[in-house]
PDB file of N, CA and C in Angstrom:
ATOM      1  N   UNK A   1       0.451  -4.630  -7.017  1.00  0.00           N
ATOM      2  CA  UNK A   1       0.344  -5.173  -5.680  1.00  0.00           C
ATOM      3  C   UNK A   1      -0.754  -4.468  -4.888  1.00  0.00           C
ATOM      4  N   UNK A   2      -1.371  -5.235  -4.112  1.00  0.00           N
ATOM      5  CA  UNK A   2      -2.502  -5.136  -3.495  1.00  0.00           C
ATOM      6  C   UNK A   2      -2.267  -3.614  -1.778  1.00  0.00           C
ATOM      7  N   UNK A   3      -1.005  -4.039  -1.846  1.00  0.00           N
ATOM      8  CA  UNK A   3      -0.338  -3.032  -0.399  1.00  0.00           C
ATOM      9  C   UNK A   3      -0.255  -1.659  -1.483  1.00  0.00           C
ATOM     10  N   UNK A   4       0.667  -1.692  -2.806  1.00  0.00           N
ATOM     11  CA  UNK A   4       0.884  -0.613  -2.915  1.00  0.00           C
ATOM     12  C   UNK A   4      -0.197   0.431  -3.611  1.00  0.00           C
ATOM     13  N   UNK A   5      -1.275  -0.178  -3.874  1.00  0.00           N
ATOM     14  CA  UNK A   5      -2.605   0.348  -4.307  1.00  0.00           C
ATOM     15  C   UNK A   5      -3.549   1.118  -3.073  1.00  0.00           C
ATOM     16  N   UNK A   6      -3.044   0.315  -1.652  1.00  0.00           N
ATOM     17  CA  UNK A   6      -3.915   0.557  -0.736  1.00  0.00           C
ATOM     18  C   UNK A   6      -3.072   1.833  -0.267  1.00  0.00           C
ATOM     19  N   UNK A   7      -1.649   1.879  -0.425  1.00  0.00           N
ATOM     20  CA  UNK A   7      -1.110   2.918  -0.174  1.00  0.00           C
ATOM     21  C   UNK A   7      -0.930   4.190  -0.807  1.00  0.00           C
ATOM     22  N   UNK A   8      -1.610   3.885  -2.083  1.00  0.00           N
ATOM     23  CA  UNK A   8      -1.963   5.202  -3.005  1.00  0.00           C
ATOM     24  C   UNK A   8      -3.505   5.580  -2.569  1.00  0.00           C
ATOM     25  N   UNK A   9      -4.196   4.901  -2.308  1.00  0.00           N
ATOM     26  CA  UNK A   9      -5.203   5.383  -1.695  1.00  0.00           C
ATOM     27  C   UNK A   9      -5.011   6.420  -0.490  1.00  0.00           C
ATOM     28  N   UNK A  10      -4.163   5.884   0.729  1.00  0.00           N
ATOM     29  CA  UNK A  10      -3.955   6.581   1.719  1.00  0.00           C
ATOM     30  C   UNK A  10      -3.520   7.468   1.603  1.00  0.00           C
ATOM     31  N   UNK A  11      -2.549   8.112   0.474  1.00  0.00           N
ATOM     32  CA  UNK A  11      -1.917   9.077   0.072  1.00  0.00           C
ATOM     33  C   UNK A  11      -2.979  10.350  -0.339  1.00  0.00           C
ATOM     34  N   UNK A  12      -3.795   9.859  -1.181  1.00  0.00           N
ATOM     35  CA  UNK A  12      -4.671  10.263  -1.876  1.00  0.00           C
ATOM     36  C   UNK A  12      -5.647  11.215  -0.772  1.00  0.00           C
ATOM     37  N   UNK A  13      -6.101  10.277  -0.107  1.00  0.00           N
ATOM     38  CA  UNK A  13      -6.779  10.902   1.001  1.00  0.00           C
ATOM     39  C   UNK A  13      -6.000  11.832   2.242  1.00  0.00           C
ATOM     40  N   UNK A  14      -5.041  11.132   1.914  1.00  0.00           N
ATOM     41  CA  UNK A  14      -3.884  12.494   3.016  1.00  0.00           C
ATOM     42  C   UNK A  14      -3.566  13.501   2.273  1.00  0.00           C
ATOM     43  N   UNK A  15      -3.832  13.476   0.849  1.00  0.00           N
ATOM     44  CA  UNK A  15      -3.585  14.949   0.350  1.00  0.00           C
ATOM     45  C   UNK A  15      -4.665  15.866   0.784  1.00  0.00           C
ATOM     46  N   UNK A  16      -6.106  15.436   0.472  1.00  0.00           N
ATOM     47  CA  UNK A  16      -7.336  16.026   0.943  1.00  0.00           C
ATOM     48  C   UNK A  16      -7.542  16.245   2.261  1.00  0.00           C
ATOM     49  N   UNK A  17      -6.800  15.779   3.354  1.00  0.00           N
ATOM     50  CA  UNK A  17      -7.043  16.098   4.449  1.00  0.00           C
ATOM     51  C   UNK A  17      -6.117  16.775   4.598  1.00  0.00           C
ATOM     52  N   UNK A  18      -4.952  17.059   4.273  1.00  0.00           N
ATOM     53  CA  UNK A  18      -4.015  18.244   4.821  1.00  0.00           C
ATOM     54  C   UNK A  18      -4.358  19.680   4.103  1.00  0.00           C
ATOM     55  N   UNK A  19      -5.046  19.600   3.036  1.00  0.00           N
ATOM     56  CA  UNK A  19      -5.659  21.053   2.694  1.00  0.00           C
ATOM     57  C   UNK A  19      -7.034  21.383   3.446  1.00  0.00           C
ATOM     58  N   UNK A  20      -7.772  20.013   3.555  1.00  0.00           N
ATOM     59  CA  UNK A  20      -9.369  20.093   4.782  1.00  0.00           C
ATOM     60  C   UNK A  20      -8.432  21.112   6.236  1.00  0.00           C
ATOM     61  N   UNK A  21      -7.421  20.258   6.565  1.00  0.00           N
ATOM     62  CA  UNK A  21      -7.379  20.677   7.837  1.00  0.00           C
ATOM     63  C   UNK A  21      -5.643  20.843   8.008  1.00  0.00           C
ATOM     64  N   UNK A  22      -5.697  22.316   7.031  1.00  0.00           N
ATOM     65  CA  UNK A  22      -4.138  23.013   6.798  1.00  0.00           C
ATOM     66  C   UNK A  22      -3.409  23.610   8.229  1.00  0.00           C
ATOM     67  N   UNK A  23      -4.387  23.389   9.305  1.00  0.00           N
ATOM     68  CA  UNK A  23      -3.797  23.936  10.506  1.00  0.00           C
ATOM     69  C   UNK A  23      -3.364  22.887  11.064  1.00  0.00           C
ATOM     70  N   UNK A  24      -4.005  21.559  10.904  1.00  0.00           N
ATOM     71  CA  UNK A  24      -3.502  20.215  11.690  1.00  0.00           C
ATOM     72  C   UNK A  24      -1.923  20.155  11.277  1.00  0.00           C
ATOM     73  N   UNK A  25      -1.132  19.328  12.624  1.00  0.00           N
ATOM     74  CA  UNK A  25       0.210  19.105  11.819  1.00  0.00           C
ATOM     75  C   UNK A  25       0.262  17.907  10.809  1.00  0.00           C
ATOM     76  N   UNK A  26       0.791  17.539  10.131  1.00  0.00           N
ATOM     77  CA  UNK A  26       0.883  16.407   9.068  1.00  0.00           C
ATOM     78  C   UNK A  26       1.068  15.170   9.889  1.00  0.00           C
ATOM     79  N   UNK A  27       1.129  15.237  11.061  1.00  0.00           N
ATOM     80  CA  UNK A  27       1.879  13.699  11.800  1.00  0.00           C
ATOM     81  C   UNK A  27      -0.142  13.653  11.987  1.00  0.00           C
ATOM     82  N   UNK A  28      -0.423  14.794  12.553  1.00  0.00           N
ATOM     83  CA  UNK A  28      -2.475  14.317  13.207  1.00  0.00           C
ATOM     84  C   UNK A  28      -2.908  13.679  11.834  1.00  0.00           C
ATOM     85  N   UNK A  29      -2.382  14.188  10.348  1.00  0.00           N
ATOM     86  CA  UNK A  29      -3.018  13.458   8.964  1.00  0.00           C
ATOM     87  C   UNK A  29      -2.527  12.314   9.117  1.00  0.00           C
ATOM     88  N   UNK A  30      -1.030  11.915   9.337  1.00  0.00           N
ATOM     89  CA  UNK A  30      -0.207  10.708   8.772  1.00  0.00           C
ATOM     90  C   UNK A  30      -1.330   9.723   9.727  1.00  0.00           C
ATOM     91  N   UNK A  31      -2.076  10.117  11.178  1.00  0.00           N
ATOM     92  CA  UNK A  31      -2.708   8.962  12.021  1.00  0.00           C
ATOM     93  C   UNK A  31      -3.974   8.724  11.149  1.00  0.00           C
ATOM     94  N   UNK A  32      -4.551   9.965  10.836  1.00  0.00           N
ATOM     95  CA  UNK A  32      -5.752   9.932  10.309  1.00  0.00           C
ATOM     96  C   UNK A  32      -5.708   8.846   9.285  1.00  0.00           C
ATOM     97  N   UNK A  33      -4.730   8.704   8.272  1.00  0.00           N
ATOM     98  CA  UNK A  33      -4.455   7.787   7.100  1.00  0.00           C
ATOM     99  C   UNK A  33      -4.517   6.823   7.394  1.00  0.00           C
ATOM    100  N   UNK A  34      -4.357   6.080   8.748  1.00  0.00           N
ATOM    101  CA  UNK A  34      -3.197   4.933   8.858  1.00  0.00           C
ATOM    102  C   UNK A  34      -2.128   4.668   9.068  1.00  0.00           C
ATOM    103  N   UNK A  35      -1.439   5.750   9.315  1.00  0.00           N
ATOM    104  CA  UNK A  35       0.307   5.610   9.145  1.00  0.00           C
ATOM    105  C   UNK A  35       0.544   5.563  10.992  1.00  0.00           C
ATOM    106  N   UNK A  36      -0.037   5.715  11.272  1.00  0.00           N
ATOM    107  CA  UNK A  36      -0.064   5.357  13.059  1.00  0.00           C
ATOM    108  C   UNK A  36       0.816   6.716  13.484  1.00  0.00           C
ATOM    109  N   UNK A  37       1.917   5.870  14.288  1.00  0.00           N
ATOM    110  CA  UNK A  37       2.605   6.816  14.814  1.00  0.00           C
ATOM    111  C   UNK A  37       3.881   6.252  14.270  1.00  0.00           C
ATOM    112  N   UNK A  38       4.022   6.540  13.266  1.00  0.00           N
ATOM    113  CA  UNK A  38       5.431   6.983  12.366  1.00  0.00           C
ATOM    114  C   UNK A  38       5.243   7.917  11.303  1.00  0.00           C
ATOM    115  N   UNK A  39       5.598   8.635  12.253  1.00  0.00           N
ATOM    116  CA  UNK A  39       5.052  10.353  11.070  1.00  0.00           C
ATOM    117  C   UNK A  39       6.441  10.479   9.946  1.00  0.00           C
ATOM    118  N   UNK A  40       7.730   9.847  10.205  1.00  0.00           N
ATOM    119  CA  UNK A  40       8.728   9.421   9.167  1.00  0.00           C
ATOM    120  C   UNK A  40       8.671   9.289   7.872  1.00  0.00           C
ATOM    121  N   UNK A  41       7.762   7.983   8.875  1.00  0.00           N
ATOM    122  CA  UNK A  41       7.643   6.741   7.173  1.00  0.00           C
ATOM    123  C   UNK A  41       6.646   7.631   6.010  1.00  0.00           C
ATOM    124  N   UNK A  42       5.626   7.965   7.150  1.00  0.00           N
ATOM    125  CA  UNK A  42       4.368   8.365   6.437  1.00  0.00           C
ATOM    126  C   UNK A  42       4.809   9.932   5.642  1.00  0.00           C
ATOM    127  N   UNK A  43       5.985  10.539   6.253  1.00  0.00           N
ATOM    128  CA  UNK A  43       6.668  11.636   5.056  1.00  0.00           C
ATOM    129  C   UNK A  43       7.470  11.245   4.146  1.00  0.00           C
ATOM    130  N   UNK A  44       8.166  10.385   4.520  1.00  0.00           N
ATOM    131  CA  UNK A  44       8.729   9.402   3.424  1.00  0.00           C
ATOM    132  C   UNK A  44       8.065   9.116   2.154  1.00  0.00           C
ATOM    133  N   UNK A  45       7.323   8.715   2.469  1.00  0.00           N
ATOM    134  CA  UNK A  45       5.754   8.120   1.600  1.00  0.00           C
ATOM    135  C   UNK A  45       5.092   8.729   0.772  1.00  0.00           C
ATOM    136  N   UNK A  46       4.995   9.396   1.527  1.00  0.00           N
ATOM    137  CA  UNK A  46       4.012  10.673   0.963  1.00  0.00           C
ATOM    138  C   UNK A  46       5.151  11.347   0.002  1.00  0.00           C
ATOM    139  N   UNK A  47       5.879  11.811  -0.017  1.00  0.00           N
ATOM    140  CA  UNK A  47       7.002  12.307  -0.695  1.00  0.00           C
ATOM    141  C   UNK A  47       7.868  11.588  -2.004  1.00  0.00           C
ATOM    142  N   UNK A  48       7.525  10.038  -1.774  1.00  0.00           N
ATOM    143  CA  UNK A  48       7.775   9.308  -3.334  1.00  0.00           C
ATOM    144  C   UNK A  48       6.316   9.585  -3.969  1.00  0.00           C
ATOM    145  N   UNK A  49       5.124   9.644  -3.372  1.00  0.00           N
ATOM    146  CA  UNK A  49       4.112   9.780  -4.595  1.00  0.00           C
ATOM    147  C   UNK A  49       4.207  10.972  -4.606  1.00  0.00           C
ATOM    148  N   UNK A  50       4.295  11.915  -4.359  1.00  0.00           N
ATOM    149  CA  UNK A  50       3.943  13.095  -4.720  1.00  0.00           C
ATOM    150  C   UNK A  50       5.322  14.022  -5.349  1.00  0.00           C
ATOM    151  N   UNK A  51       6.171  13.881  -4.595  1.00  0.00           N
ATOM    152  CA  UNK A  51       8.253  14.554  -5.279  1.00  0.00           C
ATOM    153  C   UNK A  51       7.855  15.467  -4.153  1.00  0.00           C
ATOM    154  N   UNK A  52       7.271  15.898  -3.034  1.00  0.00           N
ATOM    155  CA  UNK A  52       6.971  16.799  -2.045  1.00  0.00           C
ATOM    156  C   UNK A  52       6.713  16.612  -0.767  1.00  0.00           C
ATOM    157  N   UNK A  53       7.225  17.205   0.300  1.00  0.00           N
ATOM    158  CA  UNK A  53       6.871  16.729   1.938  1.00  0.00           C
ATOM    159  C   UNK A  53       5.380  16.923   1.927  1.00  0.00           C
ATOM    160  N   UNK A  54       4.660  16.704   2.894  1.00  0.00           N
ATOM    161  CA  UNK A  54       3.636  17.036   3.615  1.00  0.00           C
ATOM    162  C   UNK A  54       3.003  18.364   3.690  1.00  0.00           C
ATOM    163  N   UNK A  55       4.740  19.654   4.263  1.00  0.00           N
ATOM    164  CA  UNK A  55       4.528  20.533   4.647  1.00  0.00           C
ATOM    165  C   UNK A  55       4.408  21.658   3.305  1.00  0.00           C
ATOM    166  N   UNK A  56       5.446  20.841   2.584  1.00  0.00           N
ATOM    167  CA  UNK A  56       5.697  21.722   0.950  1.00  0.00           C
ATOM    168  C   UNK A  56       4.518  21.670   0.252  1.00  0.00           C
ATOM    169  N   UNK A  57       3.940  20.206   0.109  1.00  0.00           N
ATOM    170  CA  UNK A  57       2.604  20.030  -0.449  1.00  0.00           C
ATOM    171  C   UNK A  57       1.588  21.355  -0.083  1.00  0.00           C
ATOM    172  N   UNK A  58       1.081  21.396   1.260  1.00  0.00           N
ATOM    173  CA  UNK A  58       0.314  22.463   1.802  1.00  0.00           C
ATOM    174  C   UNK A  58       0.159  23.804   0.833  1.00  0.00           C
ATOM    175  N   UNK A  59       1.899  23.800   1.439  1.00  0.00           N
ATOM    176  CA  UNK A  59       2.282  25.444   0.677  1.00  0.00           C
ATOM    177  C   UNK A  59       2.017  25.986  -0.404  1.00  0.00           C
ATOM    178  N   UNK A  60       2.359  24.493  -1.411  1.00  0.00           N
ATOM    179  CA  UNK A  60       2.177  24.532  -2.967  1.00  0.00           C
ATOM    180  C   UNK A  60       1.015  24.758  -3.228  1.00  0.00           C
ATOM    181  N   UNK A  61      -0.165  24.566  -2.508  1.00  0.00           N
ATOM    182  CA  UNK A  61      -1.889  24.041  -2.976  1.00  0.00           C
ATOM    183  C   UNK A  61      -2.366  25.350  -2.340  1.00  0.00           C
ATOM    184  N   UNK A  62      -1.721  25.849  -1.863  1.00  0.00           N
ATOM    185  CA  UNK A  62      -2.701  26.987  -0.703  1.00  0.00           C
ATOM    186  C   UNK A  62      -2.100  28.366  -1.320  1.00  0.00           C
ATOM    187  N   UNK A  63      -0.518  28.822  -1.461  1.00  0.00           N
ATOM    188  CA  UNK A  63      -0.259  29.852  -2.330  1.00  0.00           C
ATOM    189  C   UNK A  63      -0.435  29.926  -4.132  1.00  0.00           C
ATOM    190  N   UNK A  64      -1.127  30.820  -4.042  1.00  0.00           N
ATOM    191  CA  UNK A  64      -1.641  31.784  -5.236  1.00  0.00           C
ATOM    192  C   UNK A  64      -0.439  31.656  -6.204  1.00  0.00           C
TER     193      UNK A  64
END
């Protein structure tokens, strides 16, 4: 499906922007993506492609 391709994209690019800009909160990424203002859905989301929040993601990519 054409939505859920566009939404692996957005994902994709919200991974790269929450390590670009590890000080932003994840809701300033979820707008940046597209996800507007439902910073929820967009952890929701983010969390079936990946098995990880937003905030866990960070943690995981940034500690050694």
């Amino acid at each position: 499906k054409f939505s859920a391709y566009v939404t692996e994209l957005r994902i994709q690019e919200a991974k790269k922007l929450l390590l670009e800009h590890s000080e932003e909160s994840p809701y300033a990424v979820a707008e940046m993506v597209g996800f507007g203002n439902n910073p929820q859905y967009f952890s929701q989301i983010f969390k079936k492609y990946t098995k990880l929040s937003p905030k866990d993601y960070v943690k995981s990519m940034l500690e050694p």
